[in-house]
PDB file of N, CA and C in Angstrom:
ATOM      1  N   UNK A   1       4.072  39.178 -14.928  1.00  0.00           N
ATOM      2  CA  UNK A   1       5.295  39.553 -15.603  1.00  0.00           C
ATOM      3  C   UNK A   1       6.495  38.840 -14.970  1.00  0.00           C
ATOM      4  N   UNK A   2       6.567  38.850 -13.713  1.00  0.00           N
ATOM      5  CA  UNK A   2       7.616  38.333 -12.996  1.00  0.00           C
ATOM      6  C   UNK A   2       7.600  36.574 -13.651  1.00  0.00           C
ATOM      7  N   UNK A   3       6.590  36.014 -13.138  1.00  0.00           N
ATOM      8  CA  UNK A   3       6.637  34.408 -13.586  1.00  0.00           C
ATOM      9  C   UNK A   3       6.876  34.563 -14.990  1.00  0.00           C
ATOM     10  N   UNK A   4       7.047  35.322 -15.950  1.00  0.00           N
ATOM     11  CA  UNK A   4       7.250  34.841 -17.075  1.00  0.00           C
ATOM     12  C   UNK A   4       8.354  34.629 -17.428  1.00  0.00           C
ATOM     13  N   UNK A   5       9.375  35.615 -16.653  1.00  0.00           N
ATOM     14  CA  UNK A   5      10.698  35.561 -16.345  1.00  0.00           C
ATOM     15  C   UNK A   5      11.005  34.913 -15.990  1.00  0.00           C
ATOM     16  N   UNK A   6      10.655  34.138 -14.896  1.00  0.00           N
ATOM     17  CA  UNK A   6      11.258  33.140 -13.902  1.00  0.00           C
ATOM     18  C   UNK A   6      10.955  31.858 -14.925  1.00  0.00           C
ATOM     19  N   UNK A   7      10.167  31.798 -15.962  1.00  0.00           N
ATOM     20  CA  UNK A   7       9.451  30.324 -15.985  1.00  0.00           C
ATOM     21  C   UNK A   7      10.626  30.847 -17.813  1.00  0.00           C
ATOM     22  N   UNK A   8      10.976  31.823 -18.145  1.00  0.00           N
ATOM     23  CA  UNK A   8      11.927  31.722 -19.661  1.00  0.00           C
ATOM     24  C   UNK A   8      13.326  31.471 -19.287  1.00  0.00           C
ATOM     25  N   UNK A   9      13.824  32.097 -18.038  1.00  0.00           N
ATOM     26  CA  UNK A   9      15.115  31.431 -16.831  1.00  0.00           C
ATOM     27  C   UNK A   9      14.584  30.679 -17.455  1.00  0.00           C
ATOM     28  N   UNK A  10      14.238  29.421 -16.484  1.00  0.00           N
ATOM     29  CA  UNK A  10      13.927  28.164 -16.046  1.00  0.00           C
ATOM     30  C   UNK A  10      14.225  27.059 -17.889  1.00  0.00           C
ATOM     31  N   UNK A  11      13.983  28.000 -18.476  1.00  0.00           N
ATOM     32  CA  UNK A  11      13.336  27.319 -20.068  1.00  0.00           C
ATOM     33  C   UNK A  11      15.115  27.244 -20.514  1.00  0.00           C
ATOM     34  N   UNK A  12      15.783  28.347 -20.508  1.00  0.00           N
ATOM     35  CA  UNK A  12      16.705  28.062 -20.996  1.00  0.00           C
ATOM     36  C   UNK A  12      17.982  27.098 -19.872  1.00  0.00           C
ATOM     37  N   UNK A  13      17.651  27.018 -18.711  1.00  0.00           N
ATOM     38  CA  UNK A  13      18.379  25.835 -17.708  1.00  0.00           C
ATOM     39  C   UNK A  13      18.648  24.980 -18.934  1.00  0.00           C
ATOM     40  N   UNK A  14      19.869  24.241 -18.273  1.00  0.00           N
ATOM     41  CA  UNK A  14      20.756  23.251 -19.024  1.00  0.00           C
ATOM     42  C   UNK A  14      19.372  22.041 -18.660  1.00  0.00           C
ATOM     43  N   UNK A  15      19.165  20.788 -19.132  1.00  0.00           N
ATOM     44  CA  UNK A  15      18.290  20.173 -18.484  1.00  0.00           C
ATOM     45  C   UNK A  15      18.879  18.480 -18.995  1.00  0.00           C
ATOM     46  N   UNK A  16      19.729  18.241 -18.916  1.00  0.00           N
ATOM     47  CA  UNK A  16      20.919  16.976 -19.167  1.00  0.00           C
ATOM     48  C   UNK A  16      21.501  16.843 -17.819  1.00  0.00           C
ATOM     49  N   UNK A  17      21.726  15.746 -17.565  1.00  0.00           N
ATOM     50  CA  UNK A  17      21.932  15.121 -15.980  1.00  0.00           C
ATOM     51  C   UNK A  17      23.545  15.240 -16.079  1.00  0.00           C
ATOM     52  N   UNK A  18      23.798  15.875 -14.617  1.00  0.00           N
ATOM     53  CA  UNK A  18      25.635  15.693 -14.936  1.00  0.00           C
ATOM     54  C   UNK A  18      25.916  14.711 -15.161  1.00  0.00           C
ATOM     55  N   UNK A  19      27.472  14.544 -15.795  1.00  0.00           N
ATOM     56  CA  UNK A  19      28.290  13.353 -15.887  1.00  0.00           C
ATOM     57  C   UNK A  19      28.662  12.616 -15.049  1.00  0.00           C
ATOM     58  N   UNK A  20      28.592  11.466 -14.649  1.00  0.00           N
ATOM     59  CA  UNK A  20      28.761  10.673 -13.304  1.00  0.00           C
ATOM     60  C   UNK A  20      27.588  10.407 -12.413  1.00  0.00           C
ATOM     61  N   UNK A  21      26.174  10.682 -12.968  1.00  0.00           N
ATOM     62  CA  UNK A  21      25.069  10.424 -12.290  1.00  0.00           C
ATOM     63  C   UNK A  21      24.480   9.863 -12.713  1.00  0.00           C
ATOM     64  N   UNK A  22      23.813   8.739 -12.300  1.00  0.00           N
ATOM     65  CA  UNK A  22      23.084   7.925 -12.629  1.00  0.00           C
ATOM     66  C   UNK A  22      21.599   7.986 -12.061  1.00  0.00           C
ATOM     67  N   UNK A  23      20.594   8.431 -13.229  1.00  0.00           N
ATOM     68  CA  UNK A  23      19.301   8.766 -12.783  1.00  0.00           C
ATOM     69  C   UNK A  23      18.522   7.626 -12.900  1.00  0.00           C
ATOM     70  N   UNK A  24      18.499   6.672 -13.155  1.00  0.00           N
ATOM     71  CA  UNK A  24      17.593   5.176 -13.389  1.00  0.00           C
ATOM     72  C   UNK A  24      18.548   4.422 -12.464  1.00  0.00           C
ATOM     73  N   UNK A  25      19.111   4.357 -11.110  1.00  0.00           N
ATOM     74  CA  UNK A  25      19.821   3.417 -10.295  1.00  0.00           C
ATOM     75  C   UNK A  25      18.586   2.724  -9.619  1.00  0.00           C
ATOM     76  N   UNK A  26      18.753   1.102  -9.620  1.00  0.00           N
ATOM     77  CA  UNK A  26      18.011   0.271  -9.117  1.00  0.00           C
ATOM     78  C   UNK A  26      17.693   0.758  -7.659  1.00  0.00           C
ATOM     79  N   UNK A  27      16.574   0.765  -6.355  1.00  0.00           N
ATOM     80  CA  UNK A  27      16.482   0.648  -5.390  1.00  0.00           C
ATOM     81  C   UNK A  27      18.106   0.039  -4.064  1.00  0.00           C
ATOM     82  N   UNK A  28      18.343   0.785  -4.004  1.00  0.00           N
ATOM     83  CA  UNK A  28      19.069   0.156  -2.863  1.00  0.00           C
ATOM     84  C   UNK A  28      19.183   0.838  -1.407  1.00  0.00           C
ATOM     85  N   UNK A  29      19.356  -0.183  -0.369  1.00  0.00           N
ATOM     86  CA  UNK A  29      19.044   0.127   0.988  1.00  0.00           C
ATOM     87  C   UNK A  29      20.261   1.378   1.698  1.00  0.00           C
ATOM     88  N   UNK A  30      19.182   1.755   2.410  1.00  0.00           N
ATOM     89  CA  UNK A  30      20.312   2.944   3.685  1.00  0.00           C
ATOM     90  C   UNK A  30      20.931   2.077   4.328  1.00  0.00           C
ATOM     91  N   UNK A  31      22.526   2.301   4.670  1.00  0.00           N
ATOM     92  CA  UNK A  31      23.545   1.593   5.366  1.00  0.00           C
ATOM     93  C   UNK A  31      22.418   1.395   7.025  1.00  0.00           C
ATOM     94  N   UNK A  32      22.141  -0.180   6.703  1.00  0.00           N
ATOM     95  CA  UNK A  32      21.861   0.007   8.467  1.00  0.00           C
ATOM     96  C   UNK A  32      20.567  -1.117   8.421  1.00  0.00           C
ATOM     97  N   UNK A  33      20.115  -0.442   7.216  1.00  0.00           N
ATOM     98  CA  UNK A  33      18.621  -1.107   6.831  1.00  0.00           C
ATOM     99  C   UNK A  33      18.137  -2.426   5.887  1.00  0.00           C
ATOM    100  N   UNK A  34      19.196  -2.867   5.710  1.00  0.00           N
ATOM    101  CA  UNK A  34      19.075  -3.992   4.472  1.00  0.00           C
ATOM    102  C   UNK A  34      18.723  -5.221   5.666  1.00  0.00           C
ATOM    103  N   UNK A  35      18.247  -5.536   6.552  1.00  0.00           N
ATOM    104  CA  UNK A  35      17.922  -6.815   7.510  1.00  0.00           C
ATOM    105  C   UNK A  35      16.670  -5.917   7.750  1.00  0.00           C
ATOM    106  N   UNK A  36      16.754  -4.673   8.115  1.00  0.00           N
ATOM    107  CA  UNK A  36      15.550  -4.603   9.153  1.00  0.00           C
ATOM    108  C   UNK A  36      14.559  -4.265   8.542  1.00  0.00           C
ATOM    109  N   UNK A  37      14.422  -3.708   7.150  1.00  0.00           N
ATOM    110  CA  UNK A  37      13.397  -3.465   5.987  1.00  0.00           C
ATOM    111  C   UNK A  37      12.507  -5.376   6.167  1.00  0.00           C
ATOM    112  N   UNK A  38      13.457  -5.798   5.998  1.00  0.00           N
ATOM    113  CA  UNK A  38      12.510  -7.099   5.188  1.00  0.00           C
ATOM    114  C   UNK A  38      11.316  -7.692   6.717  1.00  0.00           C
ATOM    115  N   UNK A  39      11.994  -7.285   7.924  1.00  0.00           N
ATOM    116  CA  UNK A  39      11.552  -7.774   9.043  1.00  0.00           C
ATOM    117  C   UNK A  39      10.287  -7.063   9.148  1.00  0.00           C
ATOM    118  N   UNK A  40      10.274  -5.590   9.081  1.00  0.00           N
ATOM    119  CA  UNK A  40       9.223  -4.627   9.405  1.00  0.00           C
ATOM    120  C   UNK A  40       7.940  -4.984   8.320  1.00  0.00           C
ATOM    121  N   UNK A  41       8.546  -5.861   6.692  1.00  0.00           N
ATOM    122  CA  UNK A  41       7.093  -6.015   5.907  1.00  0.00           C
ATOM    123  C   UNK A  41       7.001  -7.018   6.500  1.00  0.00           C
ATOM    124  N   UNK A  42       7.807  -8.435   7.362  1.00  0.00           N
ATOM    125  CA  UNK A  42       7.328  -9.592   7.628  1.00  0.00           C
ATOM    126  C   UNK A  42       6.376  -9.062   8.569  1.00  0.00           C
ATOM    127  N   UNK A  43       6.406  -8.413   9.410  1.00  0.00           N
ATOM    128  CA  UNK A  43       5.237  -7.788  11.074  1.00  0.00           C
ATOM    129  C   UNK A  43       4.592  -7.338  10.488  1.00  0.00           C
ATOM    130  N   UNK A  44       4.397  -6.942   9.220  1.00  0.00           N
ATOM    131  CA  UNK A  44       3.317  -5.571   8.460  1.00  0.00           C
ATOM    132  C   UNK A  44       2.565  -7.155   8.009  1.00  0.00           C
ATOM    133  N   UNK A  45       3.137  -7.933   7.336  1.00  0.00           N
ATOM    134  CA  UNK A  45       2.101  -8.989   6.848  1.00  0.00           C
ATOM    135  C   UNK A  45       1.289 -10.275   7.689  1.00  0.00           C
ATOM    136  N   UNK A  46       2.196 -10.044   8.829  1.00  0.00           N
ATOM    137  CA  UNK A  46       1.817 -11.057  10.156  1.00  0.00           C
ATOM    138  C   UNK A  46       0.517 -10.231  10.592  1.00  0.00           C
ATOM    139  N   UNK A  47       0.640  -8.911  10.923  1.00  0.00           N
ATOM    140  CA  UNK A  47      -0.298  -8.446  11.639  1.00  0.00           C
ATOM    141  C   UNK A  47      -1.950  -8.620  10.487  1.00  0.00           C
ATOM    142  N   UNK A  48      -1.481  -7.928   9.401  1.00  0.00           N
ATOM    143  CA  UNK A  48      -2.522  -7.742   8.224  1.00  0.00           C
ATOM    144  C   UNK A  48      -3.387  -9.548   8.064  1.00  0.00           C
ATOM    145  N   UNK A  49      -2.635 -10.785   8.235  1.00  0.00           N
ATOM    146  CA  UNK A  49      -3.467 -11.849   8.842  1.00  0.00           C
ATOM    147  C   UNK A  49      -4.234 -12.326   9.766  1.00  0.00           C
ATOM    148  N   UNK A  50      -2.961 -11.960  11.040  1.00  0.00           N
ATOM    149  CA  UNK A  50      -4.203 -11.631  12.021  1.00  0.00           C
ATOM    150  C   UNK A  50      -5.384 -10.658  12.054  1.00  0.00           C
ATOM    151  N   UNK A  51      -5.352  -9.532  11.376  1.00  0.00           N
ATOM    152  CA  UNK A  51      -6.655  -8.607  11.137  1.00  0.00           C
ATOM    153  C   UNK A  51      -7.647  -9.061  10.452  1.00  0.00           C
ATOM    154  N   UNK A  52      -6.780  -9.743   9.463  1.00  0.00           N
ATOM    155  CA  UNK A  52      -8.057 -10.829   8.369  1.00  0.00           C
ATOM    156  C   UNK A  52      -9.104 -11.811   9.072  1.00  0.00           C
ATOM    157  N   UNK A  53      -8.242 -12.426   9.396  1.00  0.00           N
ATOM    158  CA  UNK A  53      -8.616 -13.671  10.611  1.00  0.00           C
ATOM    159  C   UNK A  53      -9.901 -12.563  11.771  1.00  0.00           C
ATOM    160  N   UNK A  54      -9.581 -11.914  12.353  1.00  0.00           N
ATOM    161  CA  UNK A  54     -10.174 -11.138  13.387  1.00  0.00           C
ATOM    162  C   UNK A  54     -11.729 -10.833  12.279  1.00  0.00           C
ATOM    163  N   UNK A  55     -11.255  -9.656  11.529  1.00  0.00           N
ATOM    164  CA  UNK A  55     -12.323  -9.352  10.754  1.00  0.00           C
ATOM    165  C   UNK A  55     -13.091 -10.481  10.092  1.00  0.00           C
ATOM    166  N   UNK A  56     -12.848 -11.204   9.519  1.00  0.00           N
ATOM    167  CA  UNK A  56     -13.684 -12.416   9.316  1.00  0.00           C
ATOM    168  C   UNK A  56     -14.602 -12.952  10.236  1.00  0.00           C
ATOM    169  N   UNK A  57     -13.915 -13.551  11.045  1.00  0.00           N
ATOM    170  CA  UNK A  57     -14.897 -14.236  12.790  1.00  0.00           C
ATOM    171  C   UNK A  57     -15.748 -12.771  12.964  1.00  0.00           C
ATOM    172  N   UNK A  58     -15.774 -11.857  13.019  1.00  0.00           N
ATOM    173  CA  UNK A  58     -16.337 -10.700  13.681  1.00  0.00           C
ATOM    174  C   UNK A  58     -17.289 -10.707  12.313  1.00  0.00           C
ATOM    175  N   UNK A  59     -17.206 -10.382  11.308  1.00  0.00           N
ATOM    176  CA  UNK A  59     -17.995 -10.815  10.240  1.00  0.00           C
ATOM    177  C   UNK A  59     -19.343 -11.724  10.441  1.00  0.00           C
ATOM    178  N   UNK A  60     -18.433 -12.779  10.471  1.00  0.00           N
ATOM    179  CA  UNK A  60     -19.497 -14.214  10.266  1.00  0.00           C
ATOM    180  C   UNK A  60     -20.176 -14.288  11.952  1.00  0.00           C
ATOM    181  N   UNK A  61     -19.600 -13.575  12.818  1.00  0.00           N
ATOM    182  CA  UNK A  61     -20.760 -13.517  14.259  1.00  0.00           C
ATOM    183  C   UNK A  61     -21.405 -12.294  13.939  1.00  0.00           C
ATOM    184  N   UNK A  62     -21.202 -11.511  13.314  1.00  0.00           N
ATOM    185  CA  UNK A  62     -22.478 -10.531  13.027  1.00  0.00           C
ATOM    186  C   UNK A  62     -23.331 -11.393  11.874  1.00  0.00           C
ATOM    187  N   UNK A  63     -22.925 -12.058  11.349  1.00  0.00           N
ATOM    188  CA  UNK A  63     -24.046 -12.966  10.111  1.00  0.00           C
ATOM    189  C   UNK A  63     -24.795 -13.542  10.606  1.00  0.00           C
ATOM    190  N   UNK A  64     -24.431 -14.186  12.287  1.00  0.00           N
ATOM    191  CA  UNK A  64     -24.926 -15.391  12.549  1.00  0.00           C
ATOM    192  C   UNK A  64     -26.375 -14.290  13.162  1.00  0.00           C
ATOM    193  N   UNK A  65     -25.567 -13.624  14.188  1.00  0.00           N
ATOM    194  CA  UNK A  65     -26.282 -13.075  14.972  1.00  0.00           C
ATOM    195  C   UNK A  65     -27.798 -12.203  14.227  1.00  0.00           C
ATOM    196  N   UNK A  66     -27.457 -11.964  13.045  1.00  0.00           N
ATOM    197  CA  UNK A  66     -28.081 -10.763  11.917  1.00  0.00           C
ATOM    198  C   UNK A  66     -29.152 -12.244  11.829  1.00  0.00           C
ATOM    199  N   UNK A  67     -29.274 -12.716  11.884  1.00  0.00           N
ATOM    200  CA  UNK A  67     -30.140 -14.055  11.067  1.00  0.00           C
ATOM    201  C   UNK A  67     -31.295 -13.240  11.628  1.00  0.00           C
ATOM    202  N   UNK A  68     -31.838 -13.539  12.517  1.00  0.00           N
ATOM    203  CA  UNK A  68     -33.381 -13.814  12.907  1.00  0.00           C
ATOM    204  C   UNK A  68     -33.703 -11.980  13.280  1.00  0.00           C
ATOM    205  N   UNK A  69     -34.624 -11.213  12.935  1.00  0.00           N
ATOM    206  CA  UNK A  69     -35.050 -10.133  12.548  1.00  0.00           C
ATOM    207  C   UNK A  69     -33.550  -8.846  13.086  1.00  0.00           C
ATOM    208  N   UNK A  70     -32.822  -9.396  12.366  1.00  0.00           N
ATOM    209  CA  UNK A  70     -31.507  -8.239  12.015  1.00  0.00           C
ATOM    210  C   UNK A  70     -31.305  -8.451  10.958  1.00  0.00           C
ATOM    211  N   UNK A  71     -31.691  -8.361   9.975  1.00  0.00           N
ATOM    212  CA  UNK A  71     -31.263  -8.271   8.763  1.00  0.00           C
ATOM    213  C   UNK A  71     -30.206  -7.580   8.173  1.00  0.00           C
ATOM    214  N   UNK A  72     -30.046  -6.345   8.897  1.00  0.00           N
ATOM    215  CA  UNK A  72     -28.903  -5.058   8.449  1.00  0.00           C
ATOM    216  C   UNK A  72     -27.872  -5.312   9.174  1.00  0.00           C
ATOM    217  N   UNK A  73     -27.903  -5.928  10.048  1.00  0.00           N
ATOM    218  CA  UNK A  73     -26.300  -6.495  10.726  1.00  0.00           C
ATOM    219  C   UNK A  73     -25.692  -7.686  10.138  1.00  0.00           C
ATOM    220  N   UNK A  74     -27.124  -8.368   9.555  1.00  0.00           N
ATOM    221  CA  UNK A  74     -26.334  -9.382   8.790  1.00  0.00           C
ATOM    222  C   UNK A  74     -25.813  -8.959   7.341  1.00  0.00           C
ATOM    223  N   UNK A  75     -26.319  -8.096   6.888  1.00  0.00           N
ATOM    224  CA  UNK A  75     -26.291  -7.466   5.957  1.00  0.00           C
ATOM    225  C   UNK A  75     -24.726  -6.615   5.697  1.00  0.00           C
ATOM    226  N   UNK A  76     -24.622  -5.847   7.119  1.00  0.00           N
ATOM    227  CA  UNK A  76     -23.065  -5.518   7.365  1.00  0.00           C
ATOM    228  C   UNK A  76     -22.257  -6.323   7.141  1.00  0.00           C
ATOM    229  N   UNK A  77     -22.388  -7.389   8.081  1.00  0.00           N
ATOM    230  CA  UNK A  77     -21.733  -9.021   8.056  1.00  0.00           C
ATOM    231  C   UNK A  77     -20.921  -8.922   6.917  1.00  0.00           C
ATOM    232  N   UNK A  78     -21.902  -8.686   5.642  1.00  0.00           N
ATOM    233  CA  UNK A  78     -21.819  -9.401   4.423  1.00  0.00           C
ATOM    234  C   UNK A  78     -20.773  -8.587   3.600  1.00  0.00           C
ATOM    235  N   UNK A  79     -21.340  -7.387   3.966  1.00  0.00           N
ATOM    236  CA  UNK A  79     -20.789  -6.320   2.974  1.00  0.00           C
ATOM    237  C   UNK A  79     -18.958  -6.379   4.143  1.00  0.00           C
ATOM    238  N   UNK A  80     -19.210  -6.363   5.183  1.00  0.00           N
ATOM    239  CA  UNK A  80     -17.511  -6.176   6.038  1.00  0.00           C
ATOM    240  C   UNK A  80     -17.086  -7.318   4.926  1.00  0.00           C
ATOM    241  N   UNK A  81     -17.333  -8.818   4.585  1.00  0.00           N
ATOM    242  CA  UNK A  81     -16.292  -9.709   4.015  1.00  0.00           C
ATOM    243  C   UNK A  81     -15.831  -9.082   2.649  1.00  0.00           C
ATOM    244  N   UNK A  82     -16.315  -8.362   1.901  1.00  0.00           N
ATOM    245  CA  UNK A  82     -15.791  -7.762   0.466  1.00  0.00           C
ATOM    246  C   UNK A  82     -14.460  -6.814   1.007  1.00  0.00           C
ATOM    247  N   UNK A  83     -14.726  -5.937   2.048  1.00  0.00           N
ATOM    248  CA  UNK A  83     -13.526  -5.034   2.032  1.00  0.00           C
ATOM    249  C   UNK A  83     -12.404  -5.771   2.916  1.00  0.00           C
ATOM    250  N   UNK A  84     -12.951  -6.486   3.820  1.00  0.00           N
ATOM    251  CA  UNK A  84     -11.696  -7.452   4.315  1.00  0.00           C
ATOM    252  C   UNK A  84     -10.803  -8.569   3.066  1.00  0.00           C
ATOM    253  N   UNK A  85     -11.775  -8.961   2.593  1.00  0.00           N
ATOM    254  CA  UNK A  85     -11.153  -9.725   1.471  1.00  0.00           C
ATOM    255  C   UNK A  85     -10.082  -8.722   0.271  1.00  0.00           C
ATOM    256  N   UNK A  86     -10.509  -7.565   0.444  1.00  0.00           N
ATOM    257  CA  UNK A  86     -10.441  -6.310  -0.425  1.00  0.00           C
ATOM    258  C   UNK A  86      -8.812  -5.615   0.183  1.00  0.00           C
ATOM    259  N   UNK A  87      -8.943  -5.697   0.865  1.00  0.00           N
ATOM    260  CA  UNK A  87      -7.589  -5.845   2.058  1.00  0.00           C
ATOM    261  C   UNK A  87      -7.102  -6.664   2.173  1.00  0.00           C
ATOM    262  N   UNK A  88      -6.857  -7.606   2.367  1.00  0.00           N
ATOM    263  CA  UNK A  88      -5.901  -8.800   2.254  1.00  0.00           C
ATOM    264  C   UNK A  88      -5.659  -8.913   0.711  1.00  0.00           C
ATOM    265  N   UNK A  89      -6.319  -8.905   0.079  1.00  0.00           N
ATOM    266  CA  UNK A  89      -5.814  -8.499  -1.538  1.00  0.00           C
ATOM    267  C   UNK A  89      -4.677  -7.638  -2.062  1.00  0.00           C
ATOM    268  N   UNK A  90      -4.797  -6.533  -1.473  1.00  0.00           N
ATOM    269  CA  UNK A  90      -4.000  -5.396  -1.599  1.00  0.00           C
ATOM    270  C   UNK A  90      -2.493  -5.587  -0.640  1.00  0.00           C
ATOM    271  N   UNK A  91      -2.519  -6.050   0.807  1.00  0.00           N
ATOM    272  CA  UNK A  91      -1.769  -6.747   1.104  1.00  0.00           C
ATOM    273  C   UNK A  91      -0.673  -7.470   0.525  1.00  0.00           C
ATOM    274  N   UNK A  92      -1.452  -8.599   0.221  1.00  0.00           N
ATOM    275  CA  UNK A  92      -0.875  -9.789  -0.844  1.00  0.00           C
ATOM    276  C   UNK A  92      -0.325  -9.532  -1.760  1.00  0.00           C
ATOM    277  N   UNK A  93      -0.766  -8.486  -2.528  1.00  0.00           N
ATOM    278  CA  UNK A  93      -0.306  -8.234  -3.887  1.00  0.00           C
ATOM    279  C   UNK A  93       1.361  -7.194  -3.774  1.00  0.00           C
ATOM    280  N   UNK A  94       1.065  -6.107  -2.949  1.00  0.00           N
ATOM    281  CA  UNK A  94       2.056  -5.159  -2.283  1.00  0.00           C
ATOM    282  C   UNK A  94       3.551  -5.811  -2.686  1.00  0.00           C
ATOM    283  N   UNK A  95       3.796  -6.399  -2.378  1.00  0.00           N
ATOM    284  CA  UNK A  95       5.189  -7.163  -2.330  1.00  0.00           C
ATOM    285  C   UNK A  95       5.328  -7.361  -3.898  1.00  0.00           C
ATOM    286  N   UNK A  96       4.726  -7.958  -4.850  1.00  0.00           N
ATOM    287  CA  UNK A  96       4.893  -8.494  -6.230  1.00  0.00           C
ATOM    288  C   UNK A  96       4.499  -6.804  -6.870  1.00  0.00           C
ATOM    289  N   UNK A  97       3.872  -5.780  -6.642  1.00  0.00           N
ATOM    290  CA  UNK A  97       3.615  -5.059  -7.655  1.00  0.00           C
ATOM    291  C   UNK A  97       3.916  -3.717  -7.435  1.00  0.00           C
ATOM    292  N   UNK A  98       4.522  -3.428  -6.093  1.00  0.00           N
ATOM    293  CA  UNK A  98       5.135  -2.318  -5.899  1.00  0.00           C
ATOM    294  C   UNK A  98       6.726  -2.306  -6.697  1.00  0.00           C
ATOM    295  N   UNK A  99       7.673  -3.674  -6.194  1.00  0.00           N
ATOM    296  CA  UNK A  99       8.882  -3.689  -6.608  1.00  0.00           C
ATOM    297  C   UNK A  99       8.482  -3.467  -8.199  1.00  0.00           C
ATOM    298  N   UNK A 100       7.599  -4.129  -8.972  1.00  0.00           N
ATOM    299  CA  UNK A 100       7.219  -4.461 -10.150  1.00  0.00           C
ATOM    300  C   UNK A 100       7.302  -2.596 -10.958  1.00  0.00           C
ATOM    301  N   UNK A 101       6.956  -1.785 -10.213  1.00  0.00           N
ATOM    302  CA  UNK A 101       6.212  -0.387 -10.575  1.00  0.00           C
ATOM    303  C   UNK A 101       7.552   0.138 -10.590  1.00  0.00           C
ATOM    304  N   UNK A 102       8.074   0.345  -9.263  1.00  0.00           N
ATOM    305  CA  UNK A 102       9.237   1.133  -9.000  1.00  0.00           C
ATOM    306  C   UNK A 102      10.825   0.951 -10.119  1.00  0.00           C
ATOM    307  N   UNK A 103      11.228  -0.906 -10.313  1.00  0.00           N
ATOM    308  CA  UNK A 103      11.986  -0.759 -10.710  1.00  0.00           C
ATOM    309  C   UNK A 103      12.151  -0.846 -12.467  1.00  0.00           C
TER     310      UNK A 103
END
């Protein structure tokens, strides 16, 4: 009984944005942050290469090593390059399809 009240309130709320507000305003930065945003994705994408790079070599020495009766390490090997590649994908893309979504 109570929520039905609260939720027929709620129904008759005004539901039009005040005058002087702008609800679709483009992205813009907190006073302070417009340099240091762009720096923190440059270290976010520096590091996410070097991880690529790392995971790869660590990859392909478990492939090498998997050769002769390891089959399932080489096998790991194989399957680690899809989600590393799978990651650096998502990475890569981040920059072109987040702004793309948001604005």
């Amino acid at each position: 009984m109570f929520m039905s009240t609260v939720l027929d309130l709620v129904a008759l709320a005004p539901m039009e944005p005040t005058p002087g507000t702008n609800w679709d305003a483009p992205p813009k930065a907190p006073p302070g942050m417009g340099s240091v945003m762009p720096e923190w994705v440059g270290w976010a994408k520096y590091f996410a290469i070097g991880g690529g790079i790392l995971g790869m070599s660590a990859c392909g020495i478990m492939m090498m090593v998997g050769r002769r009766n390891r089959s399932h390490l080489s096998a790991e090997g194989a399957n680690g390059l899809l989600w590393i590649l799978g990651g650096l994908s998502v990475v890569t893309l981040a920059a072109g399809v987040v702004p793309g979504i948001v604005t």
